[in-house]
C-alpha atoms as a PDB file:
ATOM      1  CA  UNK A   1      30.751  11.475   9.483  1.00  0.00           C
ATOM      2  CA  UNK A   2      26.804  11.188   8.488  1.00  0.00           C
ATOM      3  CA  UNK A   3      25.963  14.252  10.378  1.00  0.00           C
ATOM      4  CA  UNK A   4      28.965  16.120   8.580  1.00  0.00           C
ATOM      5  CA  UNK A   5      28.130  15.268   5.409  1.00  0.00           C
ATOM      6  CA  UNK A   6      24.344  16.442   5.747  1.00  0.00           C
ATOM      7  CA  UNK A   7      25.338  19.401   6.711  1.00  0.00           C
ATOM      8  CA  UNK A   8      26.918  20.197   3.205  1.00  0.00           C
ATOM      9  CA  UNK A   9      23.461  19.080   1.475  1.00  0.00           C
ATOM     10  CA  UNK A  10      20.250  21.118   1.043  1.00  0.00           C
ATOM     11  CA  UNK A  11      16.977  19.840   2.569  1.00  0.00           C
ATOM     12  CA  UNK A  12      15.247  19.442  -0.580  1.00  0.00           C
ATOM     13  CA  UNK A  13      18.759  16.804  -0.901  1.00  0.00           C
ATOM     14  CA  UNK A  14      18.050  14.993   2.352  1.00  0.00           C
ATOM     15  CA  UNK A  15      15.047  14.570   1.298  1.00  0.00           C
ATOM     16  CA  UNK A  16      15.399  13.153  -1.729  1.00  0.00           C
ATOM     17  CA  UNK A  17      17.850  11.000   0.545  1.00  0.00           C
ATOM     18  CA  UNK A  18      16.326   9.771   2.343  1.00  0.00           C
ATOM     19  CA  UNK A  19      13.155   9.438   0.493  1.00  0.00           C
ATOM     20  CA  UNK A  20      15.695   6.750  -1.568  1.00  0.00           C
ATOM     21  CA  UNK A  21      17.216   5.659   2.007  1.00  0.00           C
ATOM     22  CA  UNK A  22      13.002   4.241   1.971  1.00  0.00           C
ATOM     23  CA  UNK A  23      12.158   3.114  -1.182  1.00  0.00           C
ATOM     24  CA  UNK A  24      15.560   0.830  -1.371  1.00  0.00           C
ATOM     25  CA  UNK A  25      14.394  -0.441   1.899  1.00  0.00           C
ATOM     26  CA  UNK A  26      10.912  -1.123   0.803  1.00  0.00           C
ATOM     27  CA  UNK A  27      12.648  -3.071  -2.061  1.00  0.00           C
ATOM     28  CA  UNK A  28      14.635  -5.243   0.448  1.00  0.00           C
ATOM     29  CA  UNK A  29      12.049  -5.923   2.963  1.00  0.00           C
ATOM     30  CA  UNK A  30       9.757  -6.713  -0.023  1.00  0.00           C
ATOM     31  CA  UNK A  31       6.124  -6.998   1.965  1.00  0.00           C
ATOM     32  CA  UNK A  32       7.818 -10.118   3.744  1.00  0.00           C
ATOM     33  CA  UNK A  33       7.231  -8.629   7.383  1.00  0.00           C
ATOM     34  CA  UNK A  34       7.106 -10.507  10.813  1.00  0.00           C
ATOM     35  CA  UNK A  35       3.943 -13.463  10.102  1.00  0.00           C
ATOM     36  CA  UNK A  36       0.442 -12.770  11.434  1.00  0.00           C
ATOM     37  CA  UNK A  37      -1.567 -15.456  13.200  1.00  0.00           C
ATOM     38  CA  UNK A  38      -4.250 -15.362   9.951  1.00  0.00           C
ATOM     39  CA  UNK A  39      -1.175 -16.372   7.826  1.00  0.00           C
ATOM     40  CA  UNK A  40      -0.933 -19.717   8.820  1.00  0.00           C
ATOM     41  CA  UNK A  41      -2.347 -22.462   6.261  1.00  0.00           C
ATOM     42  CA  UNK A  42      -4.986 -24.064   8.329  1.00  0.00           C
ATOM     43  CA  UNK A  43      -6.356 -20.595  10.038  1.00  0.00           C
ATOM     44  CA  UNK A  44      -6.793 -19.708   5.957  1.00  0.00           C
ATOM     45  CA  UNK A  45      -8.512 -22.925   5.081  1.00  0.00           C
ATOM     46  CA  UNK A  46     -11.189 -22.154   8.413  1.00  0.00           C
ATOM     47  CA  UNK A  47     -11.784 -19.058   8.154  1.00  0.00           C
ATOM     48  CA  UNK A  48     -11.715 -19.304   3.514  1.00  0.00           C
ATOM     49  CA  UNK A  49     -15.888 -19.147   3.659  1.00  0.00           C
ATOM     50  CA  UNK A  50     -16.247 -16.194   5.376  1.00  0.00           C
ATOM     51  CA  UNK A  51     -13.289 -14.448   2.982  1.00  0.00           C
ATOM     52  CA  UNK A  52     -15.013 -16.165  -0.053  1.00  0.00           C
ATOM     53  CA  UNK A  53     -18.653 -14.459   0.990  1.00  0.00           C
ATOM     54  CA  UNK A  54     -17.033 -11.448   1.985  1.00  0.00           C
ATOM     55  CA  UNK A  55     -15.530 -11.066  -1.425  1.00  0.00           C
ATOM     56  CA  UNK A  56     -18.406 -11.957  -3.281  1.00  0.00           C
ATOM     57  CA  UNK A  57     -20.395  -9.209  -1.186  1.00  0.00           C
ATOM     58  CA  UNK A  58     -17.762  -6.988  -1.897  1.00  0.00           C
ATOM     59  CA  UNK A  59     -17.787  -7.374  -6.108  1.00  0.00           C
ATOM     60  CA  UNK A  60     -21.671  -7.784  -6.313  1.00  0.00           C
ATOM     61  CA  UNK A  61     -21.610  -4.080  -4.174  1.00  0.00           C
ATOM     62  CA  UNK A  62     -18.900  -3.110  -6.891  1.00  0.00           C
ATOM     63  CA  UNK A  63     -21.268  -4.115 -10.049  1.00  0.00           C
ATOM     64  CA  UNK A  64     -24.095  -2.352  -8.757  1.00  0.00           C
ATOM     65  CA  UNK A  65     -22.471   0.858  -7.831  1.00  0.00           C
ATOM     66  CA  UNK A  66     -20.106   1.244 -10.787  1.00  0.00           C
ATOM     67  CA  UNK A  67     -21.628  -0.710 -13.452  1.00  0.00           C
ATOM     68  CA  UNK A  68     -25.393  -0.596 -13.334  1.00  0.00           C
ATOM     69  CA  UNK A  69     -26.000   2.532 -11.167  1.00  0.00           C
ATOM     70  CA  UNK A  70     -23.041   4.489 -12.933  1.00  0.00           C
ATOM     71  CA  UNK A  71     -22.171   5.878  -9.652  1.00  0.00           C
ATOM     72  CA  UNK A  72     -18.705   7.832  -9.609  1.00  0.00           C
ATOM     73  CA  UNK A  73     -15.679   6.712  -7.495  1.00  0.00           C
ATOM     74  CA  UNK A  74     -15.070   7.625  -4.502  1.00  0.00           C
ATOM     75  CA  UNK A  75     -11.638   8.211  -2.731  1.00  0.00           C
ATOM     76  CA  UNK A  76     -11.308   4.377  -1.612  1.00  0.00           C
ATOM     77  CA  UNK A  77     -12.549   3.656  -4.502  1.00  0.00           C
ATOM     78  CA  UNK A  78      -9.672   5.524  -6.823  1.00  0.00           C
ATOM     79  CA  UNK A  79      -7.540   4.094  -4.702  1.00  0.00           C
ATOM     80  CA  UNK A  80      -8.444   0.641  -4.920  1.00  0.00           C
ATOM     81  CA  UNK A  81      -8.148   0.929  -8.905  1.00  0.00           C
ATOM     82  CA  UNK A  82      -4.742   3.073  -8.580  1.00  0.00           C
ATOM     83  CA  UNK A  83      -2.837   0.215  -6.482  1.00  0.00           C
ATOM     84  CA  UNK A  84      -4.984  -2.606  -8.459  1.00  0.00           C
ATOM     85  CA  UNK A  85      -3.509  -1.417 -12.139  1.00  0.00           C
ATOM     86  CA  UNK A  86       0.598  -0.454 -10.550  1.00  0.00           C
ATOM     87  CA  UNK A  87       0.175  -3.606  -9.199  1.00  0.00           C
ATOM     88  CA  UNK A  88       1.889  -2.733  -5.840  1.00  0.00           C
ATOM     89  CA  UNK A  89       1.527  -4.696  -2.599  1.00  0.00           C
ATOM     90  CA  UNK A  90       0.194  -3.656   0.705  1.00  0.00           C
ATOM     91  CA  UNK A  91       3.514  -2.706   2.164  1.00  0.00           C
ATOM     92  CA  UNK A  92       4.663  -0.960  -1.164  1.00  0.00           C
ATOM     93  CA  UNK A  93       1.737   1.566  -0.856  1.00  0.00           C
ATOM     94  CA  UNK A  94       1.704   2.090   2.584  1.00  0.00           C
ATOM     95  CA  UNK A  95       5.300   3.055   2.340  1.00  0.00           C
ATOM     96  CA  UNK A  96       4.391   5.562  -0.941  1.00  0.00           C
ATOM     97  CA  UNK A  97       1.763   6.951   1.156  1.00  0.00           C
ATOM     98  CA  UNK A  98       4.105   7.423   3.602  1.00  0.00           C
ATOM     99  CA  UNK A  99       6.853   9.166   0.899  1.00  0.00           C
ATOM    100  CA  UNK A 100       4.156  11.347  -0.544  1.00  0.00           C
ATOM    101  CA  UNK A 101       3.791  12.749   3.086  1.00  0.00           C
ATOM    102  CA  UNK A 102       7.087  13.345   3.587  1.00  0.00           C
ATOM    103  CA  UNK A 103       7.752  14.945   0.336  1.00  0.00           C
ATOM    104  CA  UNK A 104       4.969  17.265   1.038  1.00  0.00           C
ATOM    105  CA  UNK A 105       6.199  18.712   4.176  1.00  0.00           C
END
């Protein structure tokens, strides 16, 4: 029944299928994937120093480059902001990554 139906639609329609076949399953799945060993509370709370001096390596490297050397961004950079100010998660931008591919094809 699927397959006849397709056949009736353009590709720029399947793809707009099933580009919304995606995004409604991004929307139920929601980030909440199968748990990683560094998920559990008392792996975070032993391994929280390194992530803490990690970070604050990371933002001191940030102030330097962007705000006292006035460098521009670069790609990772852009990206960084991009996801930081839709205020998407992990999953959600893989998955738009992933859509933008598809689309492009």
């Amino acid at each position: 029944m699927i397959v006849r139906a397709c056949l009736w639609l353009s590709v720029s329609d399947v793809h707009q299928v099933g580009a919304s076949v995606l995004t409604v399953y991004a929307c139920f799945r929601g980030g909440y994937g199968k748990p990683h060993w560094t998920d559990v509370l008392w792996v975070q709370l032993i391994i929280s120093p390194y992530t803490l001096a990690m970070y604050v390596i990371w933002y001191a490297r940030w102030i330097w480059k962007f705000n006292i050397c006035k460098e521009e961004y670069g790609e990772e950079e852009k990206l960084y902001l991009i996801k930081k100010y839709l205020g998407v998660s992990k999953t959600q931008w893989e998955v738009s990554k992933w859509l933008a591919g598809v689309r492009h094809q």
